[in-house]
Protein backbone atom coordinates (compact mmCIF):
# COMPACT_ATOMS: atom_id res chain seq x y z
CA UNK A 1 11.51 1.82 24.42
CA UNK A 2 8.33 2.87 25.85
CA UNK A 3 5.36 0.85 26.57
CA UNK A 4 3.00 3.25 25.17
CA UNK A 5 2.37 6.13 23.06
CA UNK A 6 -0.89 8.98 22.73
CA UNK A 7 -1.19 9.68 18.97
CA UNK A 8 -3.37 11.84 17.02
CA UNK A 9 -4.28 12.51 13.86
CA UNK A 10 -6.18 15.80 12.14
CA UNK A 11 -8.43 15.52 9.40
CA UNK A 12 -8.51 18.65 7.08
CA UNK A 13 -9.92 20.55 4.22
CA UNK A 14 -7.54 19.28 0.99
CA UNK A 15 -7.99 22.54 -0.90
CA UNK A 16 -7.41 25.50 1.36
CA UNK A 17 -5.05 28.44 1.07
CA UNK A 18 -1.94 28.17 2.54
CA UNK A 19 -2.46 30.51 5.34
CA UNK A 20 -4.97 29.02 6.56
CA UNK A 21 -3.60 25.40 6.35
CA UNK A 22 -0.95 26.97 8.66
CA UNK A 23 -3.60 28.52 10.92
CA UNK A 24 -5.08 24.94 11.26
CA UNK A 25 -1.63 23.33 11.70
CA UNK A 26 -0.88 25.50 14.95
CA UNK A 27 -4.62 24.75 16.14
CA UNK A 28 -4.25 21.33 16.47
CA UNK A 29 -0.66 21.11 16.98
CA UNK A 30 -1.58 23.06 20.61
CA UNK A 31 -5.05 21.02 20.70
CA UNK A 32 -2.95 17.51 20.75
CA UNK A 33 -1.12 18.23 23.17
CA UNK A 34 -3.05 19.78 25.51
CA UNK A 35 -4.52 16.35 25.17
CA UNK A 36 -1.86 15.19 25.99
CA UNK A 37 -1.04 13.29 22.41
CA UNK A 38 3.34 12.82 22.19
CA UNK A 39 2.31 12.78 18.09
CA UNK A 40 0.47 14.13 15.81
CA UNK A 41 -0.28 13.28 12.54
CA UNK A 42 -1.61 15.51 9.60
CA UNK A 43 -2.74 14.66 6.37
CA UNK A 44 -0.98 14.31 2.73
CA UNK A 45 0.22 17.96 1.70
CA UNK A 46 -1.25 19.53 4.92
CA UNK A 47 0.15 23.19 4.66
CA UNK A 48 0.27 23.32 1.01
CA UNK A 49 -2.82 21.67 0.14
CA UNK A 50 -3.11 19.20 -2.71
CA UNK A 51 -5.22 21.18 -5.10
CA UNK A 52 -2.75 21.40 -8.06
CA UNK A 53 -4.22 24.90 -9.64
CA UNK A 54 -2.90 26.67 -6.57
CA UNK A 55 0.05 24.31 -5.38
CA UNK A 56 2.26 24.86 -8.48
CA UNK A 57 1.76 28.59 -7.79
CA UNK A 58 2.84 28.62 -4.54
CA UNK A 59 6.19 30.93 -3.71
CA UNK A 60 8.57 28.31 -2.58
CA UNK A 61 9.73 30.44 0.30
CA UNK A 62 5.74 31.08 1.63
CA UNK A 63 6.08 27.14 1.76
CA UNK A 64 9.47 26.76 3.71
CA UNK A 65 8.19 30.03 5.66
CA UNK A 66 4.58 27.69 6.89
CA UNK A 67 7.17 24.79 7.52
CA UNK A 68 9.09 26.75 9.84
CA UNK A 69 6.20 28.29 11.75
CA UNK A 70 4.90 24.32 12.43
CA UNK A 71 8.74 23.43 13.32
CA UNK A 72 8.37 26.66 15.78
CA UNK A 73 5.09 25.69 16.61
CA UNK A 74 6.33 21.52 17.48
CA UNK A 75 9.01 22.90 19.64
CA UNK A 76 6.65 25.62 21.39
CA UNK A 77 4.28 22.70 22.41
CA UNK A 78 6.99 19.90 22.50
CA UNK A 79 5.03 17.17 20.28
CA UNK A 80 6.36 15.58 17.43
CA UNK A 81 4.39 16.29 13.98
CA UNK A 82 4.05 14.97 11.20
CA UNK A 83 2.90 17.73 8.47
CA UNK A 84 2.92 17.76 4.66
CA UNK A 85 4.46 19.78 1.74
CA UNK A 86 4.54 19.72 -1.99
CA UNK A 87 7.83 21.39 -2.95
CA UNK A 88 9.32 21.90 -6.13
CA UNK A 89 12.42 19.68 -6.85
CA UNK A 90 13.89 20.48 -10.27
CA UNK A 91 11.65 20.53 -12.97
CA UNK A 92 8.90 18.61 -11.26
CA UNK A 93 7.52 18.26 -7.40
CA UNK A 94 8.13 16.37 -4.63
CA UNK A 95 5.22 15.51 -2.28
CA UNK A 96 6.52 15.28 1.23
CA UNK A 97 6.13 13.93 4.73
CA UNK A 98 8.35 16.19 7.22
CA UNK A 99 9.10 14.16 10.55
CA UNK A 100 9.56 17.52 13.17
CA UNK A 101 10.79 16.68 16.37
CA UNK A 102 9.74 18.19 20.17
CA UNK A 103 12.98 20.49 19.52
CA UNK A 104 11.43 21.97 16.45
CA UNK A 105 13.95 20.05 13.70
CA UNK A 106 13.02 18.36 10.59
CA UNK A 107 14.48 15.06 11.60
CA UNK A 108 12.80 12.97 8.80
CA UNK A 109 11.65 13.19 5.31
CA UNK A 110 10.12 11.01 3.02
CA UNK A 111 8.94 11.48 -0.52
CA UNK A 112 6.03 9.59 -1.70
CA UNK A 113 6.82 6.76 -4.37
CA UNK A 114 3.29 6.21 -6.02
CA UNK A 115 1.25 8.85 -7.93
CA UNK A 116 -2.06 9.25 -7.80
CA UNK A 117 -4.62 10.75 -10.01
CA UNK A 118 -3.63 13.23 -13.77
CA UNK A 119 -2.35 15.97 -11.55
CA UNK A 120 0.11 14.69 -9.35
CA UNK A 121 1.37 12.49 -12.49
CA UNK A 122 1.71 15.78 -14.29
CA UNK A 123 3.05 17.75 -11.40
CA UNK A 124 5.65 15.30 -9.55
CA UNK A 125 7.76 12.93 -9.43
CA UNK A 126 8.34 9.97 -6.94
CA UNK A 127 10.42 9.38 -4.31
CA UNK A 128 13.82 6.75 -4.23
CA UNK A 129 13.68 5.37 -0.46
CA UNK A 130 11.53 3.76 1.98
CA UNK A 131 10.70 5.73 5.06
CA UNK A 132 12.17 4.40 8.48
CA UNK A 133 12.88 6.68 11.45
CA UNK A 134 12.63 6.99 15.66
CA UNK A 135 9.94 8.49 17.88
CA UNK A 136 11.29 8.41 21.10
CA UNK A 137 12.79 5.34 20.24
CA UNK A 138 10.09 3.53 18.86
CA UNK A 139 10.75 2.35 15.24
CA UNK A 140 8.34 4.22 12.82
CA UNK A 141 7.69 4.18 9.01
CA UNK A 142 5.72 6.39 6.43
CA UNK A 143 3.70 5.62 3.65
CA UNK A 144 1.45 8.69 1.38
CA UNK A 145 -2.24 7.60 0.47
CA UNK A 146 -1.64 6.08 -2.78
CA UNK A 147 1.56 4.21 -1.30
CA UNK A 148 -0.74 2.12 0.82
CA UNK A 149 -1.71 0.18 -1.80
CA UNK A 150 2.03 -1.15 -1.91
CA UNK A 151 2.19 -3.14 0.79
CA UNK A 152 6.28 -3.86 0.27
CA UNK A 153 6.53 -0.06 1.31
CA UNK A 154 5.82 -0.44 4.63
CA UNK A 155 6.12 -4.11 5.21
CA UNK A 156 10.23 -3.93 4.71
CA UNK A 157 10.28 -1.42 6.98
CA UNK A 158 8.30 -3.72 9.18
CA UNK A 159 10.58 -6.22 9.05
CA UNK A 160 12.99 -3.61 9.94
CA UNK A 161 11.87 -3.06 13.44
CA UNK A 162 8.74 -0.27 12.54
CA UNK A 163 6.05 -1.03 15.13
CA UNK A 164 3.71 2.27 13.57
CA UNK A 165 2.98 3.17 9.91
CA UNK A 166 1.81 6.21 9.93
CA UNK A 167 -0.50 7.03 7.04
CA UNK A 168 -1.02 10.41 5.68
CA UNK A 169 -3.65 10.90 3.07
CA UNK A 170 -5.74 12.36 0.79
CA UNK A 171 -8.13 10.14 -1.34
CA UNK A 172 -10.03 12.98 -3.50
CA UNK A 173 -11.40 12.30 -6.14
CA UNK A 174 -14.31 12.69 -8.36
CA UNK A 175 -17.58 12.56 -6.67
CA UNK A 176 -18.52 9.17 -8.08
CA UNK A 177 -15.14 7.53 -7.02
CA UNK A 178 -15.42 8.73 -3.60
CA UNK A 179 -19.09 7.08 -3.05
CA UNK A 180 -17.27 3.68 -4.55
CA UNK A 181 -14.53 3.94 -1.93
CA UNK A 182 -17.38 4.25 0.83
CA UNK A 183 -18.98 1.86 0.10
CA UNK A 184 -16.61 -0.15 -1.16
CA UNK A 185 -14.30 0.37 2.53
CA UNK A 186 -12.00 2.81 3.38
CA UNK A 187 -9.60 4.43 0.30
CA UNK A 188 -7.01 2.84 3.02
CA UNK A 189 -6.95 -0.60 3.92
CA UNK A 190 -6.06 -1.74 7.38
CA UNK A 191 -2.26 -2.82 7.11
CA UNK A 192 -2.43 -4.42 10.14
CA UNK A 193 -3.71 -8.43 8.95
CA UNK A 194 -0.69 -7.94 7.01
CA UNK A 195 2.27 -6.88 9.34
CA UNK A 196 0.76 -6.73 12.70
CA UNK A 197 1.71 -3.35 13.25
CA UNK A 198 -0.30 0.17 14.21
CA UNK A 199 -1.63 2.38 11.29
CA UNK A 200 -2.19 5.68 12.24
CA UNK A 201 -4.55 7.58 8.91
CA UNK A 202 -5.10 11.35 8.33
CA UNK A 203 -6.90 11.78 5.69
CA UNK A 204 -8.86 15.19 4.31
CA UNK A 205 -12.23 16.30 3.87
CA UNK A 206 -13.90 18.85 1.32
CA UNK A 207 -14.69 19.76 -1.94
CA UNK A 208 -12.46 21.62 -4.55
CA UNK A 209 -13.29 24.83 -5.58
CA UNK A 210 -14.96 23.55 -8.63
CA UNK A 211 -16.81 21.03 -7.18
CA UNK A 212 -15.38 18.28 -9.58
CA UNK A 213 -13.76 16.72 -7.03
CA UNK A 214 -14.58 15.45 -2.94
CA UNK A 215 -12.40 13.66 -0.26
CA UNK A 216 -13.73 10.32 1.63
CA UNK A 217 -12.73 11.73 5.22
CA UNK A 218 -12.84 8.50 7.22
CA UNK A 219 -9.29 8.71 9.06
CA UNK A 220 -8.42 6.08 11.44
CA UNK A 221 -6.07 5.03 13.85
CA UNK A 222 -5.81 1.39 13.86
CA UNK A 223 -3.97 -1.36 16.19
CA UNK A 224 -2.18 -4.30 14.74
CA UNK A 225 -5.35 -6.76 14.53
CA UNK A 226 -6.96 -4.43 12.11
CA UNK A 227 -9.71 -3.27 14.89
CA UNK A 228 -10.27 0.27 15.16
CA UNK A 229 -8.90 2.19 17.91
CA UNK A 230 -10.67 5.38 16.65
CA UNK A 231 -12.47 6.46 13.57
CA UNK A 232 -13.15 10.00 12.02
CA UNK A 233 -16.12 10.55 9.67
CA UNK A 234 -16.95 11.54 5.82
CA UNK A 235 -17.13 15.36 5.84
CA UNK A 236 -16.24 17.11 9.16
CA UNK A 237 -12.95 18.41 10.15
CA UNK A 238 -11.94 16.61 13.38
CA UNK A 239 -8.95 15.06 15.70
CA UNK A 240 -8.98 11.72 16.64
CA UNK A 241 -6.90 9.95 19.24
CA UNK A 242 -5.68 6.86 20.71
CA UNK A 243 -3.09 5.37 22.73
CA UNK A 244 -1.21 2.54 20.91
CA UNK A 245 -0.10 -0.22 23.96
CA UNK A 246 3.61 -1.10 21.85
CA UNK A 247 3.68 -4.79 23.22
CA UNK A 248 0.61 -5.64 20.60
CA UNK A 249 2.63 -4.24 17.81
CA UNK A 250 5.04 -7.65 17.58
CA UNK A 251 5.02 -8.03 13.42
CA UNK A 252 4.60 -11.70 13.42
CA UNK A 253 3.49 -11.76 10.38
CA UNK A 254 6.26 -9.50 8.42
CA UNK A 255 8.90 -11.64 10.41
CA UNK A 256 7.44 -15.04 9.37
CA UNK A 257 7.77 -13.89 6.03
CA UNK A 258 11.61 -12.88 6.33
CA UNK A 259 12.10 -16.94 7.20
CA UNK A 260 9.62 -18.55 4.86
CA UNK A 261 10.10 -19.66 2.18
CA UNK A 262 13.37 -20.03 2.84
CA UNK A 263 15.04 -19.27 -0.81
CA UNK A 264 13.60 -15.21 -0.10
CA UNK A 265 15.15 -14.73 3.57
CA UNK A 266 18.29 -13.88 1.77
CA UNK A 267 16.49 -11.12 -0.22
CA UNK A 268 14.35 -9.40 2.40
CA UNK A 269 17.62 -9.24 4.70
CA UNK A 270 19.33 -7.95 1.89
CA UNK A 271 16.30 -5.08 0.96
CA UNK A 272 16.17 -4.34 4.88
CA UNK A 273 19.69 -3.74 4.61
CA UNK A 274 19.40 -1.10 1.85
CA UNK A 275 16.22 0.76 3.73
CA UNK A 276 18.45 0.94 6.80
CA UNK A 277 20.75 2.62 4.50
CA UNK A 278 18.97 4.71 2.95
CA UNK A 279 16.59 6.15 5.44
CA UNK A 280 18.72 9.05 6.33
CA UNK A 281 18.82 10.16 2.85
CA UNK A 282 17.30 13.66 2.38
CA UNK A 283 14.34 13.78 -1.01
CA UNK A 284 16.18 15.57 -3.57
């Protein structure tokens, strides 16, 4: 595994047209890596957006059409992404992180397990795994914004082997909310005191077209003592990156808690079990 790894992550507009969520996509796919980033990181429902007026009219195939272009787009500039999609699965919708390899494949996919906010409830559906894949053999796991606030959801994983969660978000809400979560802290707490792992957060920016609603910006990238590696802030569009040194990522704290108290070991070895099992498994 490698010692170190260049990640960054984009902070966008949550309430843009698809084309032009795609036109950002490609930007800062090529801007990462010219800076020489091996990942990069969008937020929660990058290319479709996650304003719910426009996302349930979307024409699936305009979605798996923007998907394709960032697979094409991955593989042109030979950095992994990590970009996000709210598809239609059934009756309801699935909100999804895509995993796209250098070689332009979808190697990963993970379907986010919380809701958040009257929309989404109305809208989607959650998720039936916990997220657990490779980046150049470095053990990785996913949570979406809400998730976060379920700390089993990435610390099983953890104890898994995962040395990065990576974090896409995007905390809008109404205007009043938003000001509580600033100055409150970030919508996303620093999982790191927790696991002792990275957390890598892209979250959005913006106003809806109404004006009801805001995002709290404020993406990070984290290392596992909580301390800020680099920060992004309220309202602008930006990239942020950092290089996450792999040795510091050693999860004492997860793997304490697979031995103590004693009577649980059996039970978190049994629940890492069924993630390893499952992470292959394809949102349907």
């Amino acid at each position: 595994m490698r010692k170190t790894l260049q990640v960054s992550c984009v902070q966008l507009h949550w309430a843009k047209p698809l084309a032009f969520n795609l036109e950002r996509t490609r930007h800062y796919i090529r801007a990462a890596a010219e800076a020489g980033s091996r990942v990069v990181l969008f937020p929660e429902a990058s290319l479709t957006g996650y304003y719910f007026p426009d996302v349930v009219r979307l024409v699936p195939a305009a979605v798996k059409a923007a998907l394709r272009a960032t697979c094409a787009e991955a593989k042109r500039r030979r950095i992994w992404v990590i970009a996000g999609t709210i598809r239609r699965a059934g009756e309801r919708h699935l909100n999804l992180a895509h995993v796209i390899s250098p070689a332009g494949r979808i190697v990963h996919e993970y379907a986010k397990v919380h809701m958040a906010g009257r929309d989404e409830v109305k809208y989607c559906r959650g998720g039936d795994k916990l997220s657990l894949f490779e980046i150049d053999g470095i053990p990785c796991t996913l949570v979406i914004c809400r998730d976060g606030r379920h700390p089993e959801l990435y610390r099983i994983p953890a104890m898994a082997g995962a040395r990065i969660l990576f974090h896409p978000s995007c905390s809008s809400d109404e205007i009043e909310a938003v000001c509580w979560k600033r100055t409150a802290g970030r919508a996303q707490q620093p999982v790191g005191p927790n696991s002792r792992i990275f957390h890598c957060v892209a979250n959005t920016i913006g106003e809806a077209p109404d004006g009801k609603q805001t995002s709290s910006g404020s993406s990070f990238i984290r290392e596992p003592g909580g301390i800020p590696l680099a920060e992004a802030g309220f309202h602008r569009e930006e990239m942020i990156t950092a290089v996450l040194d792999l040795d510091r990522a050693d999860r004492a704290y997860v793997l304490d808690s697979l031995r103590n108290p004693p009577f649980l070991a059996k039970h978190w070895r049994a629940m890492v079990r069924e993630v390893r099992r499952r992470a292959d498994d394809t949102p349907a």
